[in-house]
N, C-alpha and C. Protein backbone atom coordinates (compact mmCIF):
# COMPACT_ATOMS: atom_id res chain seq x y z
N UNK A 1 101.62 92.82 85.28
CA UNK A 1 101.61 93.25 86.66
C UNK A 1 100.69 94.46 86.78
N UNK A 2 99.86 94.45 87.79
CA UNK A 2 99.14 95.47 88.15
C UNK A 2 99.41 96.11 89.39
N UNK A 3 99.11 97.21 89.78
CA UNK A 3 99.36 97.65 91.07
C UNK A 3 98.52 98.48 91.32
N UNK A 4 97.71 98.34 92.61
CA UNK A 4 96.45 98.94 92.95
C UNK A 4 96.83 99.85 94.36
N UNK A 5 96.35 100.83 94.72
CA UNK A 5 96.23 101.39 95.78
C UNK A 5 95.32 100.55 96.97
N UNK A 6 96.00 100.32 98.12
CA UNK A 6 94.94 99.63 98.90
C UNK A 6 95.40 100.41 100.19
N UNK A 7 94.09 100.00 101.27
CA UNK A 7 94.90 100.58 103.20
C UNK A 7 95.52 99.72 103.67
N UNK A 8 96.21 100.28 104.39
CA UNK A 8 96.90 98.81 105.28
C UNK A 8 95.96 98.13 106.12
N UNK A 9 95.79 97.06 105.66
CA UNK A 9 95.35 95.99 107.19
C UNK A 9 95.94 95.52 107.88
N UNK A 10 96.10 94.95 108.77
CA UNK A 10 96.22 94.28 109.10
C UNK A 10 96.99 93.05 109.11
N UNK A 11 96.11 92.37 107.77
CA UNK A 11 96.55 91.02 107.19
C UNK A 11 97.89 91.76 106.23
N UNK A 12 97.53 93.17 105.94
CA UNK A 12 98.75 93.21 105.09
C UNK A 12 100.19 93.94 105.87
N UNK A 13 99.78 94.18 106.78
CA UNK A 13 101.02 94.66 108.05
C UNK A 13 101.70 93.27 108.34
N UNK A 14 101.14 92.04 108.63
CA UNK A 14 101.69 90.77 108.96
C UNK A 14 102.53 90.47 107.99
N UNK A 15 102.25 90.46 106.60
CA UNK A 15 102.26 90.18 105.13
C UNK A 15 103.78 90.79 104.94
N UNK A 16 103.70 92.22 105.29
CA UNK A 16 105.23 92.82 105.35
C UNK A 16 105.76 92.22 106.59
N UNK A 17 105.42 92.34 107.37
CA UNK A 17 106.04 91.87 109.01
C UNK A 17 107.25 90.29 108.82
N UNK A 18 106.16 89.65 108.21
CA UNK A 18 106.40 88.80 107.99
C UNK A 18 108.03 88.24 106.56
N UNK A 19 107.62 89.44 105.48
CA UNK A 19 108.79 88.97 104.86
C UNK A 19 110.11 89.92 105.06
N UNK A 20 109.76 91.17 105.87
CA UNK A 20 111.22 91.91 106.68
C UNK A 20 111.89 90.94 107.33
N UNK A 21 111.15 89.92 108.07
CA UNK A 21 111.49 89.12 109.36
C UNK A 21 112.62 88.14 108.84
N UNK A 22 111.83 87.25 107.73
CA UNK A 22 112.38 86.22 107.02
C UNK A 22 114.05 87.18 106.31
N UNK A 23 113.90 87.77 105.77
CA UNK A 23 114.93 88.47 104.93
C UNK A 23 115.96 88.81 106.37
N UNK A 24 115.60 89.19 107.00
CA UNK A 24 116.52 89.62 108.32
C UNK A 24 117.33 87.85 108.86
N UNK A 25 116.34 86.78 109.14
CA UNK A 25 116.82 85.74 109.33
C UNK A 25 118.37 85.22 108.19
N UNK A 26 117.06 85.43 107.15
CA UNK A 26 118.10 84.52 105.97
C UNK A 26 119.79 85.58 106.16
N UNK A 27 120.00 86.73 105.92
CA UNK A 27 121.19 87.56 105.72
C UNK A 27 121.77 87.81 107.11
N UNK A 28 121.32 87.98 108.24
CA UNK A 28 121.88 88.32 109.32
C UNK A 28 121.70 87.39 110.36
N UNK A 29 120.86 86.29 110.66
CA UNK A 29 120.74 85.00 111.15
C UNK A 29 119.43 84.96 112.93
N UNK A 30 119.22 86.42 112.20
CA UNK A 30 118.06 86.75 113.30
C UNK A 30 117.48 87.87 113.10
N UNK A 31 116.20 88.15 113.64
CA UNK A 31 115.42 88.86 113.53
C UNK A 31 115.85 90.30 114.42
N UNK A 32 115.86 91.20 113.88
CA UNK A 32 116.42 92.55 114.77
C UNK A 32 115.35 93.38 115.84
N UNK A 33 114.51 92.87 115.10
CA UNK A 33 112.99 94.17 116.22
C UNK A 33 111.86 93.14 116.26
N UNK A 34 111.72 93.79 117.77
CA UNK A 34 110.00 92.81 118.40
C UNK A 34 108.62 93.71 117.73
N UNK A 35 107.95 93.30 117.92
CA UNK A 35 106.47 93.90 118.23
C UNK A 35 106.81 94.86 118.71
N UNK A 36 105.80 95.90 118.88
CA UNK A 36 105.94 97.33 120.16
C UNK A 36 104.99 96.33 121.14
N UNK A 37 105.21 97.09 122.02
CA UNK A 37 105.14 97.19 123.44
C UNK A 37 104.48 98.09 124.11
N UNK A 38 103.58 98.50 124.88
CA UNK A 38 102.92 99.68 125.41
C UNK A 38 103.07 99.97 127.02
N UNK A 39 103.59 101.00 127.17
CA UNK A 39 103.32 101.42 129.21
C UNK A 39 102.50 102.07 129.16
N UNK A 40 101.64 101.59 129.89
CA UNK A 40 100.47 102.79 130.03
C UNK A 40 100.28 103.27 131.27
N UNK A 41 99.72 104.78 131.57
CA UNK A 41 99.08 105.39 132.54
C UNK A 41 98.17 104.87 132.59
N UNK A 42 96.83 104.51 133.86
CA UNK A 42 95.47 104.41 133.50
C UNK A 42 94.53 105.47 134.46
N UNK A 43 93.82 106.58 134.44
CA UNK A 43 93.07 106.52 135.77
C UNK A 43 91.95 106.31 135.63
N UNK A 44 90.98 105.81 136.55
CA UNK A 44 90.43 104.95 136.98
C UNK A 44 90.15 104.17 135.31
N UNK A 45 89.49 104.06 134.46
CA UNK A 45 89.61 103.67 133.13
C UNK A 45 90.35 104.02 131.83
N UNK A 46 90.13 105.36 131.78
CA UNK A 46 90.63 105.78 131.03
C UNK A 46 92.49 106.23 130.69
N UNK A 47 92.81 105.95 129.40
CA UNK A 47 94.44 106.07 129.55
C UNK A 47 94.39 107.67 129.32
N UNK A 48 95.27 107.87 130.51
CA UNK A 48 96.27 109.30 130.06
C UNK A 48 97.49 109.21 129.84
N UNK A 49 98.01 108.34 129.66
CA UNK A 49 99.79 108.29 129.45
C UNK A 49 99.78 107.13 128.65
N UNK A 50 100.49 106.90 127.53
CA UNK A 50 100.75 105.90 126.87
C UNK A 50 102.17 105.99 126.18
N UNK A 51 103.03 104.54 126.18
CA UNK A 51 104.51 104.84 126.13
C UNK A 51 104.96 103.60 125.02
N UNK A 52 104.93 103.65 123.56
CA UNK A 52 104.80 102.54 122.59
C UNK A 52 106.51 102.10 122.10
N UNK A 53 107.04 101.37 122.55
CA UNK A 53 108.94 101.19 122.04
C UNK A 53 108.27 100.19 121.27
N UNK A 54 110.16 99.65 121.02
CA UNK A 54 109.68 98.01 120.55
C UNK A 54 111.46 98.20 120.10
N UNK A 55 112.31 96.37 120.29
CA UNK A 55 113.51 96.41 120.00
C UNK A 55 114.07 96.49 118.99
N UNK A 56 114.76 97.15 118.51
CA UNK A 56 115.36 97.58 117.49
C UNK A 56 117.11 97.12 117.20
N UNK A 57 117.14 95.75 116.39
CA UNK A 57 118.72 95.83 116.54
C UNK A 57 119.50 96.04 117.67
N UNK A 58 119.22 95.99 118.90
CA UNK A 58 120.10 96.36 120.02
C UNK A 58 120.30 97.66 120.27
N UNK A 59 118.92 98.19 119.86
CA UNK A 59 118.35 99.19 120.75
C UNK A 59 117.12 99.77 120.95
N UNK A 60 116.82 100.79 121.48
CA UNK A 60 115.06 100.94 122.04
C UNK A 60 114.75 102.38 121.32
N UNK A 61 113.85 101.79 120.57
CA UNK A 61 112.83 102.77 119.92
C UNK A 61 111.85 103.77 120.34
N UNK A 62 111.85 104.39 120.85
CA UNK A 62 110.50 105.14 121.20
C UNK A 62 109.87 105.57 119.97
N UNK A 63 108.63 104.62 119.94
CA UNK A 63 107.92 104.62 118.85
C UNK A 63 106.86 105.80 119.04
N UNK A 64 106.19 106.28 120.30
CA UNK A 64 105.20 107.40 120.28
C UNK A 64 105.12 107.10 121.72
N UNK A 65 104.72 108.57 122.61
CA UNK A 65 104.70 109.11 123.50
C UNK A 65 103.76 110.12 123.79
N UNK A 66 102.17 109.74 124.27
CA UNK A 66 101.50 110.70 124.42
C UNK A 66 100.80 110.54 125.92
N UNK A 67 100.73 112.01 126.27
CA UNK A 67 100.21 112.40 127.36
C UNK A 67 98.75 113.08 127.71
N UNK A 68 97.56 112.78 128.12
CA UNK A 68 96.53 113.66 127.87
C UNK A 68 96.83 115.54 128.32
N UNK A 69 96.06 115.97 127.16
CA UNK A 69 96.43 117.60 127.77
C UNK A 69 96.04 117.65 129.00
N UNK A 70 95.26 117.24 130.00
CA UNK A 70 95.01 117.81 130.95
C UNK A 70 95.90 117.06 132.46
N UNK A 71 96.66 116.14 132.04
CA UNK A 71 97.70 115.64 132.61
C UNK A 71 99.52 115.79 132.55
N UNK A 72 99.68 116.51 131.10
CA UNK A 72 101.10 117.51 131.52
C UNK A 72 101.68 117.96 132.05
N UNK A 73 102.77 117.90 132.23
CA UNK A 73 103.63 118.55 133.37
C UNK A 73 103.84 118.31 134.78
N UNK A 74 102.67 116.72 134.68
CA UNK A 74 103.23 116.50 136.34
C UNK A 74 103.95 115.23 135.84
N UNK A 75 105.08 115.19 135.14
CA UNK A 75 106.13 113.82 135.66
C UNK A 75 105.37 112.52 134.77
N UNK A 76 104.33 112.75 134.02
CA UNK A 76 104.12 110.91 133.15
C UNK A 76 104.57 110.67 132.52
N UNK A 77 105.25 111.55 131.45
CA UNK A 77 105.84 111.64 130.30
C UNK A 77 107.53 110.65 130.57
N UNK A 78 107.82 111.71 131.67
CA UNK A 78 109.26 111.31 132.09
C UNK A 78 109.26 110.09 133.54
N UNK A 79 108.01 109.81 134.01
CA UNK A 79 107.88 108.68 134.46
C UNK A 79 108.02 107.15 133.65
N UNK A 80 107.10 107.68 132.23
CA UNK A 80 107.08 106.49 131.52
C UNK A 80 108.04 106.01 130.71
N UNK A 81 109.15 107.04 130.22
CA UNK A 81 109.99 106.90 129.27
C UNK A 81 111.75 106.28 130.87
N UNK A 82 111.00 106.80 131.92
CA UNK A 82 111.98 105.85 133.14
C UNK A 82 111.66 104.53 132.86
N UNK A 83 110.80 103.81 133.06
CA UNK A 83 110.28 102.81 132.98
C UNK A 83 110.55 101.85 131.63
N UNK A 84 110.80 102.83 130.65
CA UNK A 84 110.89 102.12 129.15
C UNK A 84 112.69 102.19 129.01
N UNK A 85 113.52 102.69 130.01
CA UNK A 85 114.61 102.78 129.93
C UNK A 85 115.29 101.51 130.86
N UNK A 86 114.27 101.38 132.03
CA UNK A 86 114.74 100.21 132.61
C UNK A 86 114.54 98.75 131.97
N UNK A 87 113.10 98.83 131.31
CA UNK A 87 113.34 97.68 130.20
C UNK A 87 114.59 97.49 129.07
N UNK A 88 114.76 98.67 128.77
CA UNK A 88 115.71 98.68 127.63
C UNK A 88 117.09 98.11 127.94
N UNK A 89 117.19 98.07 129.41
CA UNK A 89 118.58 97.82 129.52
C UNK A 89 118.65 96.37 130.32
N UNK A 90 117.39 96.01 130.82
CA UNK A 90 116.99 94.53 131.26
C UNK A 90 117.19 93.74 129.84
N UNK A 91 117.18 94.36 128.53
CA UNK A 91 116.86 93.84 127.99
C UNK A 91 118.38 93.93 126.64
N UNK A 92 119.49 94.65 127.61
CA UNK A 92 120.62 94.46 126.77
C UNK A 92 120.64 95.60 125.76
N UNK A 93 120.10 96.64 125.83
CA UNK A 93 120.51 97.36 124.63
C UNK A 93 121.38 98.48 124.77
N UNK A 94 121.47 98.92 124.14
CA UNK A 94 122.97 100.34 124.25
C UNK A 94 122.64 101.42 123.88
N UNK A 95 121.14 101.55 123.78
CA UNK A 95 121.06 103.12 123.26
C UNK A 95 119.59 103.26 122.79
N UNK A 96 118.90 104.47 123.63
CA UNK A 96 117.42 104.71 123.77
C UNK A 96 117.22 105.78 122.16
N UNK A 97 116.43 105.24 120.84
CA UNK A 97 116.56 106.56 120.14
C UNK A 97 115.07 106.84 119.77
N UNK A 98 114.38 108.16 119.41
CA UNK A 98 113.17 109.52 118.98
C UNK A 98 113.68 109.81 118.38
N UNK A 99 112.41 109.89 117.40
CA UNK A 99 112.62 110.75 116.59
C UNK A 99 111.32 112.24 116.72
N UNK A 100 110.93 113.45 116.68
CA UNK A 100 109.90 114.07 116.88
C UNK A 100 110.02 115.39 116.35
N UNK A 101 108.89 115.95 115.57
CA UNK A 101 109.15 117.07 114.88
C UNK A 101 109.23 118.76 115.73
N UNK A 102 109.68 119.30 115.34
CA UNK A 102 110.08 120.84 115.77
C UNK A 102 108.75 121.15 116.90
N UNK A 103 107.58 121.02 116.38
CA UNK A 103 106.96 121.99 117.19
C UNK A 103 106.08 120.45 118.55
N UNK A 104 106.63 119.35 118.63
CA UNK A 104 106.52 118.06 119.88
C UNK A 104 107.18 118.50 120.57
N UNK A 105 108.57 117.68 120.89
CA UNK A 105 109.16 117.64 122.23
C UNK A 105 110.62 117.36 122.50
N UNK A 106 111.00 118.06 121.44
CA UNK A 106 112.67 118.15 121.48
C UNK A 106 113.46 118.35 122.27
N UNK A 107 112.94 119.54 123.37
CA UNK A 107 113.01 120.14 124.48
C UNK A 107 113.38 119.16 125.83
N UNK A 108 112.38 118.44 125.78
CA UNK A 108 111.37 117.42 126.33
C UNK A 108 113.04 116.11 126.68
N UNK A 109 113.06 115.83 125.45
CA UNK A 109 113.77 114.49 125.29
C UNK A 109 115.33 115.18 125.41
N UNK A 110 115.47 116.40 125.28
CA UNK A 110 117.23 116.74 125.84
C UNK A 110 117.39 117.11 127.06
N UNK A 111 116.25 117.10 127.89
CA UNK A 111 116.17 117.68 129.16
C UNK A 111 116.26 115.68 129.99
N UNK A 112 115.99 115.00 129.83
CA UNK A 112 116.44 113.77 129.58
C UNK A 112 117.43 113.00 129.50
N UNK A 113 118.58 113.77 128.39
CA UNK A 113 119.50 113.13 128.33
C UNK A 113 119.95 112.51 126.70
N UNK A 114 118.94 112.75 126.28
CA UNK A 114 118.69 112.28 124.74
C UNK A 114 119.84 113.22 123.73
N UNK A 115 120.73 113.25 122.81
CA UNK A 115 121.64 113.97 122.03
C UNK A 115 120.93 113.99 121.36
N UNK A 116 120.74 115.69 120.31
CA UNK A 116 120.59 115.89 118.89
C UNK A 116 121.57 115.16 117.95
N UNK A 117 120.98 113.83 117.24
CA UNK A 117 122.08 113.76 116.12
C UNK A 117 121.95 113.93 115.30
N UNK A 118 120.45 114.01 114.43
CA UNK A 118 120.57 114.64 112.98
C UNK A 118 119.40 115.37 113.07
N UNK A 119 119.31 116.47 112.56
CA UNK A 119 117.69 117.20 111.85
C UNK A 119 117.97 116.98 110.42
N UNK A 120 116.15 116.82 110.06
CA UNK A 120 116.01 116.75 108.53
C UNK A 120 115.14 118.05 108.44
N UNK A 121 115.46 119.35 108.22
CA UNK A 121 114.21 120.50 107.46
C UNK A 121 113.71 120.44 106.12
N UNK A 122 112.66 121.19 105.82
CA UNK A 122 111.74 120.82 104.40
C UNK A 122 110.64 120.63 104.74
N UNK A 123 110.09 120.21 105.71
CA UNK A 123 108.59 119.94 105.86
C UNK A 123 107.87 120.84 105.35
N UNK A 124 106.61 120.73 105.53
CA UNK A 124 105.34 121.74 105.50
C UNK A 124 105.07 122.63 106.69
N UNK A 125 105.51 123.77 106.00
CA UNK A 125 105.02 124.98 107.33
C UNK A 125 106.40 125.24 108.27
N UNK A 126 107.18 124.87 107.25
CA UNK A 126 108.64 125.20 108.29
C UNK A 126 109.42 124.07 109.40
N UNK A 127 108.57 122.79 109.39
CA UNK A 127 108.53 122.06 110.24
C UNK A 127 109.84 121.08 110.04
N UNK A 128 110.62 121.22 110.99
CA UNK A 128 111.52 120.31 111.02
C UNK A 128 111.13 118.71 111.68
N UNK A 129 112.51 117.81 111.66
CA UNK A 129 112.24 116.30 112.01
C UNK A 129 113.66 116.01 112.59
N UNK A 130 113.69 115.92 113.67
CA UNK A 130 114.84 115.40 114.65
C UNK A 130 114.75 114.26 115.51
N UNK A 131 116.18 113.56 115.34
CA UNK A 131 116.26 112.30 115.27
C UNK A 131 117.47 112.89 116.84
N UNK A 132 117.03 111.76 118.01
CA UNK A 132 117.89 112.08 118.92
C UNK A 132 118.09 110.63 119.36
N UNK A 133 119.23 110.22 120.54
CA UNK A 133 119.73 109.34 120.57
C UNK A 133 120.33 109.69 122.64
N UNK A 134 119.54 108.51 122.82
CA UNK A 134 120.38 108.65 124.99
C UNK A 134 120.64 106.94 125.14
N UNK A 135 122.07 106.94 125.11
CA UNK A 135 123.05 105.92 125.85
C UNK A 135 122.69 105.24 127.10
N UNK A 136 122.63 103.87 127.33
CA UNK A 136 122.49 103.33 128.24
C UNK A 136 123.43 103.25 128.97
């Protein structure tokens, strides 16, 4: 056996995609999480708001959440994560969860509605990693 360092492609994201999926079928009799999903802001071309989930076991992921700097603070952030909450629950799930480190938007996501349920500290530079969780 050899084992080489390689990047992810693509073909090899499917490659895993593909045998999580199967292993989830065979032991639990279905597959737990979709693809992500994207909401986007657009103006006139260009995106300033972009909002990436995807289903998780019977519930909604917020996979990444970014806003252009020069569009902050007027309402996209918390426009888009409205929007990803009404899917979430069109779509049967029980519970919206982020995760985002100390110096993102912790703030952000409890002003929301989102609970602190676990921090992990240790990072580099003091940087913590908090995992939060908002009920449908």
């Amino acid at each position: 056996m050899k084992i080489v360092r390689e990047s992810v492609t693509p073909e090899l994201q499917g490659v895993i995609r593909s045998g999580f999926s199967e292993h989830a079928i065979e032991e639990m009799g279905q597959d737990g999480f979709s693809e992500p999903i994207a909401f986007v802001v657009r103006q006139e071309r260009s995106c300033i708001g972009v909002l990436v989930v995807r289903s998780f076991w019977g519930s909604l992921h917020i996979k990444n959440l970014w806003v252009h700097r020069d569009h902050r603070k007027q309402g996209i952030g918390r426009a888009l994560l409205s929007k990803a909450f009404v899917y979430g629950m069109k779509e049967g799930h029980a519970f919206a969860f982020v995760e985002t480190l100390s110096f993102q938007a912790l703030e952000f996501y409890q002003k929301l509605g989102f609970v602190l349920e676990y921090t992990r500290n240790g990072y580099a530079q003091g940087i913590s990693f908090h995992y939060l969780r908002r009920d449908f």
